[in-house]
Protein backbone atom coordinates (compact mmCIF):
# COMPACT_ATOMS: atom_id res chain seq x y z
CA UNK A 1 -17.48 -6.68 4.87
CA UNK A 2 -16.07 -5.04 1.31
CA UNK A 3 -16.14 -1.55 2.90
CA UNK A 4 -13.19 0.27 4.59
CA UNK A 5 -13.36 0.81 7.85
CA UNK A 6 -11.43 4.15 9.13
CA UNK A 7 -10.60 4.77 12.80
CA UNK A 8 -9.47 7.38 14.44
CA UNK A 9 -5.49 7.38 14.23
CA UNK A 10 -3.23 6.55 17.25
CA UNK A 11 -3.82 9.30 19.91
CA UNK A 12 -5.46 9.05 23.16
CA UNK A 13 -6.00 10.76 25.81
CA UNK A 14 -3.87 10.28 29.22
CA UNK A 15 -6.74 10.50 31.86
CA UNK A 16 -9.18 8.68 29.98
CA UNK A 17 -6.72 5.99 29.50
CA UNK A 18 -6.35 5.83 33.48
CA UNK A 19 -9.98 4.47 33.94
CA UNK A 20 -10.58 3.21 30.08
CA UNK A 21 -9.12 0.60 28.32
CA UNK A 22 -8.26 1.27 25.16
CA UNK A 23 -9.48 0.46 21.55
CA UNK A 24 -7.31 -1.67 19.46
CA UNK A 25 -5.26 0.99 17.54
CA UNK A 26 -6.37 2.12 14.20
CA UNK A 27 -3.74 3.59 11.28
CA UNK A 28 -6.10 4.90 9.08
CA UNK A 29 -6.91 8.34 8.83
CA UNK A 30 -10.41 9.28 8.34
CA UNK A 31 -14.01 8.15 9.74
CA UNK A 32 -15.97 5.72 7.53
CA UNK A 33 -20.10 6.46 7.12
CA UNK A 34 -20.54 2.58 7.20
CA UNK A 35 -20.12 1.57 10.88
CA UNK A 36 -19.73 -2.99 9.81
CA UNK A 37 -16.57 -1.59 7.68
CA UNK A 38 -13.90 -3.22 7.72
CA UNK A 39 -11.88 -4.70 4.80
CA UNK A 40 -9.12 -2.19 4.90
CA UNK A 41 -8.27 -1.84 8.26
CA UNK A 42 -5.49 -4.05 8.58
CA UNK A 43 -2.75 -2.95 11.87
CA UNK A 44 -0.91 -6.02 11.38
CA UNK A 45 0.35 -6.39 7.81
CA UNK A 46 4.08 -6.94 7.51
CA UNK A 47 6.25 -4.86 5.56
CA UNK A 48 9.95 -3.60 6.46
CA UNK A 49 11.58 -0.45 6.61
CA UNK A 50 14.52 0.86 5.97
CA UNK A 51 17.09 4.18 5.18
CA UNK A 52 16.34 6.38 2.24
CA UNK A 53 17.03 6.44 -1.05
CA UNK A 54 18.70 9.44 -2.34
CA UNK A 55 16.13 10.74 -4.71
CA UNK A 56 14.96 13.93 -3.70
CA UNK A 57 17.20 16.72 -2.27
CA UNK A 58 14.91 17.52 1.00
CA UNK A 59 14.91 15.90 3.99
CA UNK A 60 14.14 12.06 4.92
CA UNK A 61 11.78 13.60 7.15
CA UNK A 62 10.08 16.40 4.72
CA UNK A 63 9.98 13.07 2.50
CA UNK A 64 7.70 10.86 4.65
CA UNK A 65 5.69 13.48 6.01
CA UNK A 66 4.62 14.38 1.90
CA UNK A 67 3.73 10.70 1.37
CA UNK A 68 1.84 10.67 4.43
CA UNK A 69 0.19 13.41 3.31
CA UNK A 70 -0.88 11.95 -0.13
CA UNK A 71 -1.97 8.83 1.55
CA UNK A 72 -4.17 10.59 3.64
CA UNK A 73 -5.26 12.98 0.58
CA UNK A 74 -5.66 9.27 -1.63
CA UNK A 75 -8.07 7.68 1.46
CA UNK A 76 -10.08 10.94 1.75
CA UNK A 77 -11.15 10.14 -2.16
CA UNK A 78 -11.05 6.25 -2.02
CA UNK A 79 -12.49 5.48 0.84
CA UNK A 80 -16.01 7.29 -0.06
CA UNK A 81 -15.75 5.97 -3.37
CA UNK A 82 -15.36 2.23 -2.40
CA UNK A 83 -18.00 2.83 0.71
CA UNK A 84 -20.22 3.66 -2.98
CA UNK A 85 -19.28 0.93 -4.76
CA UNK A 86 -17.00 2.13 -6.82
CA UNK A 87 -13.69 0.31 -6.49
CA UNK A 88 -12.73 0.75 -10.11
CA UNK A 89 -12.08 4.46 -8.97
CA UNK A 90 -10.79 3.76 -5.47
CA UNK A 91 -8.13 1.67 -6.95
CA UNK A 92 -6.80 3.91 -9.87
CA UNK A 93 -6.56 6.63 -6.76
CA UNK A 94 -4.27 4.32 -4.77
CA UNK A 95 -2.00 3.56 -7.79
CA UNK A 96 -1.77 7.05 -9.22
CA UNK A 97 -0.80 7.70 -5.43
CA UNK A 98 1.62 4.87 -5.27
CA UNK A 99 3.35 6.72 -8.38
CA UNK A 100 3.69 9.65 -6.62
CA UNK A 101 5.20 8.73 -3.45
CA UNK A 102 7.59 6.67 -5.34
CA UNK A 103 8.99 9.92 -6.72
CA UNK A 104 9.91 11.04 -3.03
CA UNK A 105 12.60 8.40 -1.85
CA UNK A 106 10.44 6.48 1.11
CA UNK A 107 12.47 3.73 3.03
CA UNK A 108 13.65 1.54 0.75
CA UNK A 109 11.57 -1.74 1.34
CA UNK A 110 8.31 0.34 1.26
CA UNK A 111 9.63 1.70 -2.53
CA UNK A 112 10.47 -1.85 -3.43
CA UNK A 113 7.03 -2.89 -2.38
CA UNK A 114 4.94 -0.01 -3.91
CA UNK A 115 6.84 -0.50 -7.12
CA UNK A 116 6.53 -4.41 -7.02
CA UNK A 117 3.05 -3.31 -6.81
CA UNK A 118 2.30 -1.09 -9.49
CA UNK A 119 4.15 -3.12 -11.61
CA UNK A 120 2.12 -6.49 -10.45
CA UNK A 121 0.16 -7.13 -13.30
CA UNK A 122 -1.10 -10.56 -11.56
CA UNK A 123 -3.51 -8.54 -9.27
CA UNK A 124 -6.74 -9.82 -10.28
CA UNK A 125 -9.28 -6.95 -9.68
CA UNK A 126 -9.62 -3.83 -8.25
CA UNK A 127 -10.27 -5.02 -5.08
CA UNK A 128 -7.39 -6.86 -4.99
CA UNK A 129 -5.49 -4.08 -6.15
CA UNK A 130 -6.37 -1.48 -3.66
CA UNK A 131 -6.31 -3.79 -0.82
CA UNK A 132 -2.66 -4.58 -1.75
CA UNK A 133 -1.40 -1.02 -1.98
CA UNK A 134 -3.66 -0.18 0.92
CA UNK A 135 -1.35 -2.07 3.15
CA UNK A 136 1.58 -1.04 1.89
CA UNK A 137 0.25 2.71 2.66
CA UNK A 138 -0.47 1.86 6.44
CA UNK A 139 3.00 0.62 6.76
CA UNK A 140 4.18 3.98 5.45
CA UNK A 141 1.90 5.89 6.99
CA UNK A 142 3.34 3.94 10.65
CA UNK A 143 6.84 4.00 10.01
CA UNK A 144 8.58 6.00 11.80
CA UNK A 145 12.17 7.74 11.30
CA UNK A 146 14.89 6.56 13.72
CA UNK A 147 17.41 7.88 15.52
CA UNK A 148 21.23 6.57 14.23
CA UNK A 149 24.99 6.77 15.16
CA UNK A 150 26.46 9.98 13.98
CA UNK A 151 29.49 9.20 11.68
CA UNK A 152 31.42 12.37 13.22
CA UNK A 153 32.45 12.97 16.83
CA UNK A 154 29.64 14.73 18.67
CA UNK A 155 30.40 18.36 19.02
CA UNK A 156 30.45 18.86 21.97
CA UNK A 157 32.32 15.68 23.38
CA UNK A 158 29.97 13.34 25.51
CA UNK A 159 31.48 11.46 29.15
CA UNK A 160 30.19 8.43 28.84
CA UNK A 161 28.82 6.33 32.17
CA UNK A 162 28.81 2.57 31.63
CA UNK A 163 25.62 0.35 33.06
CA UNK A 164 27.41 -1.15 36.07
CA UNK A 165 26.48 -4.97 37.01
CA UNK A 166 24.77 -3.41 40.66
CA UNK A 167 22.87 -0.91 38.33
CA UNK A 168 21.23 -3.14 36.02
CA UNK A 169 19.70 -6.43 36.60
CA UNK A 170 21.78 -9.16 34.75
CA UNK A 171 19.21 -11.14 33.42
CA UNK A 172 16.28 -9.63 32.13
CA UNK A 173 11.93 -10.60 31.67
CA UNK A 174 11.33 -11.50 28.29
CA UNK A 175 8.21 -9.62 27.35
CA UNK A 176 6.56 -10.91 24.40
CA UNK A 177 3.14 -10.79 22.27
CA UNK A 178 1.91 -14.58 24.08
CA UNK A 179 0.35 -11.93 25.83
CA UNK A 180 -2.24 -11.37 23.38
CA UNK A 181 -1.99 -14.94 22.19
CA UNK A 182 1.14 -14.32 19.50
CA UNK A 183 3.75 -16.95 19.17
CA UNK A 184 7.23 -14.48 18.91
CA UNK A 185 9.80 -15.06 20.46
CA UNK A 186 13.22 -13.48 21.98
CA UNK A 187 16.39 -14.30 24.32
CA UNK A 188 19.22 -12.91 25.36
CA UNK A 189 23.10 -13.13 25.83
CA UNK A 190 24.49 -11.40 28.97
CA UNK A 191 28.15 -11.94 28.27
CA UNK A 192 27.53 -10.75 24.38
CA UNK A 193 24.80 -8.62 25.30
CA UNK A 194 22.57 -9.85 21.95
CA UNK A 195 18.94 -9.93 21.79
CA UNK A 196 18.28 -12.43 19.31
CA UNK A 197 14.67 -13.74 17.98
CA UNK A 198 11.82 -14.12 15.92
CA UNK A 199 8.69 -11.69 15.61
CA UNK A 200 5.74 -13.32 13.82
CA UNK A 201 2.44 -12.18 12.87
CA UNK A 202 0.44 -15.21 13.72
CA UNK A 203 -2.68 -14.43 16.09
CA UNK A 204 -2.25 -10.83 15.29
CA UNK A 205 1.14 -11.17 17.11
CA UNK A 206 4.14 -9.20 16.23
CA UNK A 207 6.84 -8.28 19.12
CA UNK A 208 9.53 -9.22 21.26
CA UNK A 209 11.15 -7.19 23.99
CA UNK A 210 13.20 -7.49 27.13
CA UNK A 211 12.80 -5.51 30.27
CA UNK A 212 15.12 -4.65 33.01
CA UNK A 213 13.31 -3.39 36.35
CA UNK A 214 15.80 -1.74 38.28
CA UNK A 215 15.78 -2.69 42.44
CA UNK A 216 16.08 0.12 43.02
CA UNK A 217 14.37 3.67 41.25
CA UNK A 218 17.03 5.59 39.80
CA UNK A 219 17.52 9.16 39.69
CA UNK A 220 19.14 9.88 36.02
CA UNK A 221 18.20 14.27 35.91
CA UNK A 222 21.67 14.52 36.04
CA UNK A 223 22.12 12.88 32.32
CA UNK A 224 21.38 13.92 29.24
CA UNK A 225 20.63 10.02 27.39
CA UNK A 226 21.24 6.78 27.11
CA UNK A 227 23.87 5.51 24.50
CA UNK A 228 24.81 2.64 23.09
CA UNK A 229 28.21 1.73 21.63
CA UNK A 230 29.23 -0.53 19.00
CA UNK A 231 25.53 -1.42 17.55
CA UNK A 232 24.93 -4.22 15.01
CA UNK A 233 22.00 -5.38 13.91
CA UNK A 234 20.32 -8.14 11.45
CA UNK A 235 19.30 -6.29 8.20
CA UNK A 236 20.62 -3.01 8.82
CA UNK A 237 18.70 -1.22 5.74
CA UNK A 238 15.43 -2.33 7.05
CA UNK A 239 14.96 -3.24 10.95
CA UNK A 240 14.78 -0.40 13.19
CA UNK A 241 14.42 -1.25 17.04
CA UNK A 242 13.27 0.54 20.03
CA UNK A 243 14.23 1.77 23.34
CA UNK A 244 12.05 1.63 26.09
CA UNK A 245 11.71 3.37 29.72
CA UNK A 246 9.52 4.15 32.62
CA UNK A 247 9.12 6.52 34.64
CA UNK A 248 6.96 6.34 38.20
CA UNK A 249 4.00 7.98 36.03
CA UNK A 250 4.01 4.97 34.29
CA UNK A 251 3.69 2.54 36.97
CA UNK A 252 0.33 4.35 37.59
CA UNK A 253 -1.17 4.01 33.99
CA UNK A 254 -1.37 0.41 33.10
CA UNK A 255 1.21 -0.97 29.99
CA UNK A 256 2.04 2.38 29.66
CA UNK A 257 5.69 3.32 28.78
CA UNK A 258 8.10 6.07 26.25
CA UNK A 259 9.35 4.41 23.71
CA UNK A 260 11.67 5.94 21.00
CA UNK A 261 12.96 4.00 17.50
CA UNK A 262 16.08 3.47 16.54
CA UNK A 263 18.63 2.12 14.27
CA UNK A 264 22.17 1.80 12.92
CA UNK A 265 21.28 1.56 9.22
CA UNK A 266 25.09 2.39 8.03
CA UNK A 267 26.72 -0.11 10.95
CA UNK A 268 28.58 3.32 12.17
CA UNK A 269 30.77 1.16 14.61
CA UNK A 270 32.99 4.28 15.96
CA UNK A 271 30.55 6.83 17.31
CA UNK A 272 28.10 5.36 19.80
CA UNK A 273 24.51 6.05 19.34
CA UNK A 274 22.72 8.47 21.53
CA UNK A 275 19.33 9.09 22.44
CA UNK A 276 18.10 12.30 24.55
CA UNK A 277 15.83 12.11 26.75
CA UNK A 278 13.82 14.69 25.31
CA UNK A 279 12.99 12.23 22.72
CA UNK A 280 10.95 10.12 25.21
CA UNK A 281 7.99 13.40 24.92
CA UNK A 282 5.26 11.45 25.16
CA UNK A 283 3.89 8.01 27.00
CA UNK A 284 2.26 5.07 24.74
CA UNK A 285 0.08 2.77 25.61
CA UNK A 286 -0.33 -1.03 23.64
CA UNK A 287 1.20 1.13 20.84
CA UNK A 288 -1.39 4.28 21.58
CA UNK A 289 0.02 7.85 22.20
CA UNK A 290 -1.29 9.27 25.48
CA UNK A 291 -2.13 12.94 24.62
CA UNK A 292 -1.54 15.11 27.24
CA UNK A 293 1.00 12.77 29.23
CA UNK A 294 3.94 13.91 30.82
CA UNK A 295 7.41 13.64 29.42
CA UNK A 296 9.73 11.24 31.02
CA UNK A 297 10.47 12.00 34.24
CA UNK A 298 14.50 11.34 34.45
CA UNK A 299 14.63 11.53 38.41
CA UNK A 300 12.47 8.47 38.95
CA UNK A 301 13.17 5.75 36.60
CA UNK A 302 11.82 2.16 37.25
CA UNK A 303 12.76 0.42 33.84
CA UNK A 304 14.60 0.19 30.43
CA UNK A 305 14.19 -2.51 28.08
CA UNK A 306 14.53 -3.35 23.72
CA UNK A 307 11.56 -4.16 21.64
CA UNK A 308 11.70 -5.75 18.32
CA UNK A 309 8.36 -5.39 16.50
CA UNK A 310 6.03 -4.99 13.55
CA UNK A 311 6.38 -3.50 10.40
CA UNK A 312 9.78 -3.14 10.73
CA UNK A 313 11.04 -6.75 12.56
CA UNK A 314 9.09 -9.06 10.95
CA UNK A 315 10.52 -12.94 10.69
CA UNK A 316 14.46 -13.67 12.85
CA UNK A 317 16.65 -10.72 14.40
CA UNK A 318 19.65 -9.99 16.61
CA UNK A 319 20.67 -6.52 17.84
CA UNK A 320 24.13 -6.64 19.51
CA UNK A 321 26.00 -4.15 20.95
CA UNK A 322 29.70 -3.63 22.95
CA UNK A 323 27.94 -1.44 26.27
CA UNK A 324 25.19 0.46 27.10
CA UNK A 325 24.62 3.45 29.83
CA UNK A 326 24.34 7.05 30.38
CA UNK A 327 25.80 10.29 28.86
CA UNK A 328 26.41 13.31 30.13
């Protein structure tokens, strides 16, 4: 039980997931030799996320994807060690790691967490030590950048279609993780449209969500995205959300849907937010990318819906916003 136990990342395939259920989702990045492993695989540690800290002159994006890449460079030398019983060494990897990434401007509740770390001088052992930072790396190494409201007008201009009462169910299913025995929770506010709740991780728990199943399937090719005007959210530095939608491929792969992350970190009130379809590239399953899926099909949609969840949404939320619809 003290070794690490390394799956196989996120990615699946789409036809075996027709006829397979899948394996609970692994974040880590390379194979363990001991097969019992499994002190360090950990999918449901909280952590939050947030926007970046201005610390580096390249990208947000160039940023995570170089501390992703030293995580994954840190477990390919600590994991063996620790497998050999040598945690002193597995440790010291982590935190010399942890020092690096801190260097690169990583959300900013992952760098206050790494640094509360290295600075922790309360961690009793080792063991302690690398389990701690360990967790903080799978957040990182899950997070995921979101898409935000542009502070300028979008060049070119966008027309704007509104969700009409006929279109879109009023009330929508709450879809939460009492599915797999979690206790989160989630409501909603027609008249305000606010989705408002709590995510916790008890019984490896950790999301909320509404759905809206359309009566009828709707044929959006003509659009380009959905947008949404006038978004607020609870913690705006750290919670990022997510937009959901299926397609009729989706109705024929069970819990299968696109999902696509987003945020309005800097409460941009005047520019709506707005989220291509092309973004929607690839289907998920219970979290799982489907490799070799079809993008979204626009021209037969069955359902939209938000999702709260894990790392990001951990504890009470509300996401509020003025309207909601197409653009084109």
């Amino acid at each position: 039980e003290n070794a690490i136990n390394h799956g196989h990342g996120g990615h699946y395939s789409f036809m075996h997931s027709i006829t397979m259920k899948l394996p609970l989702r692994a974040y880590l990045l390379f194979t363990s030799t001991c097969s019992s492993a499994r002190a360090f695989y950990n999918p449901h540690s909280p952590s939050s996320s947030s926007t970046f800290m201005n610390m580096s002159t390249t990208s947000p994006s160039t940023n995570l994807s170089q501390a992703k890449q030293l995580i994954s460079k840190a477990i390919s030398i600590g994991a063996p060690a620790y497998n050999a019983g040598d945690i002193n060494k597995c440790a010291t990897v982590y935190q010399d790691t942890a020092k690096e990434i801190t260097s690169l401007g990583i959300p900013t509740a992952l760098q206050s967490e790494l640094l509360a770390e290295i600075d922790n001088n309360e961690t009793s052992n080792d063991n302690a030590k690398a389990w701690a930072l360990r967790r903080i790396f799978d957040s990182i190494v899950d997070y995921t950048l979101p898409l935000t409201p542009s502070p300028e007008p979008q060049i070119p201009s966008v027309t704007l279609e509104l969700f009409t009462q006929t279109q879109l169910p009023n009330e929508p299913l709450g879809v939460m993780d009492n599915v797999m025995g979690g206790i989160s929770r989630g409501s909603w506010i027609s008249k305000a449209n606010t989705f408002f709740g709590e995510t916790s991780l008890a019984n490896n728990g950790g999301f909320a969500s509404l759905r809206w199943r359309f009566p009828q399937k709707q044929n959006w090719s003509y659009a380009k995205g959905i947008y949404i005007k006038g978004l607020r959210h609870s913690k705006p530095k750290e919670h990022t959300f997510r937009i959901i939608l299926k397609d009729d491929n989706c109705e024929r792969v069970r819990l299968a849907n696109y999902k696509v992350v987003f945020a309005n970190p800097d409460q941009v009130q005047d520019q709506p937010l707005l989220i291509p379809f092309t973004e929607f590239d690839e289907m998920e399953q219970m979290g799982n990318s489907l490799v070799g899926s079809p993008s979204f099909n626009p021209m037969s949609v069955t359902e939209i819906g938000i999702m709260a969840i894990k790392p990001t949404v951990v504890g009470e939320f509300q996401l509020e916003f003025e309207e909601w619809g197409l653009y084109v």
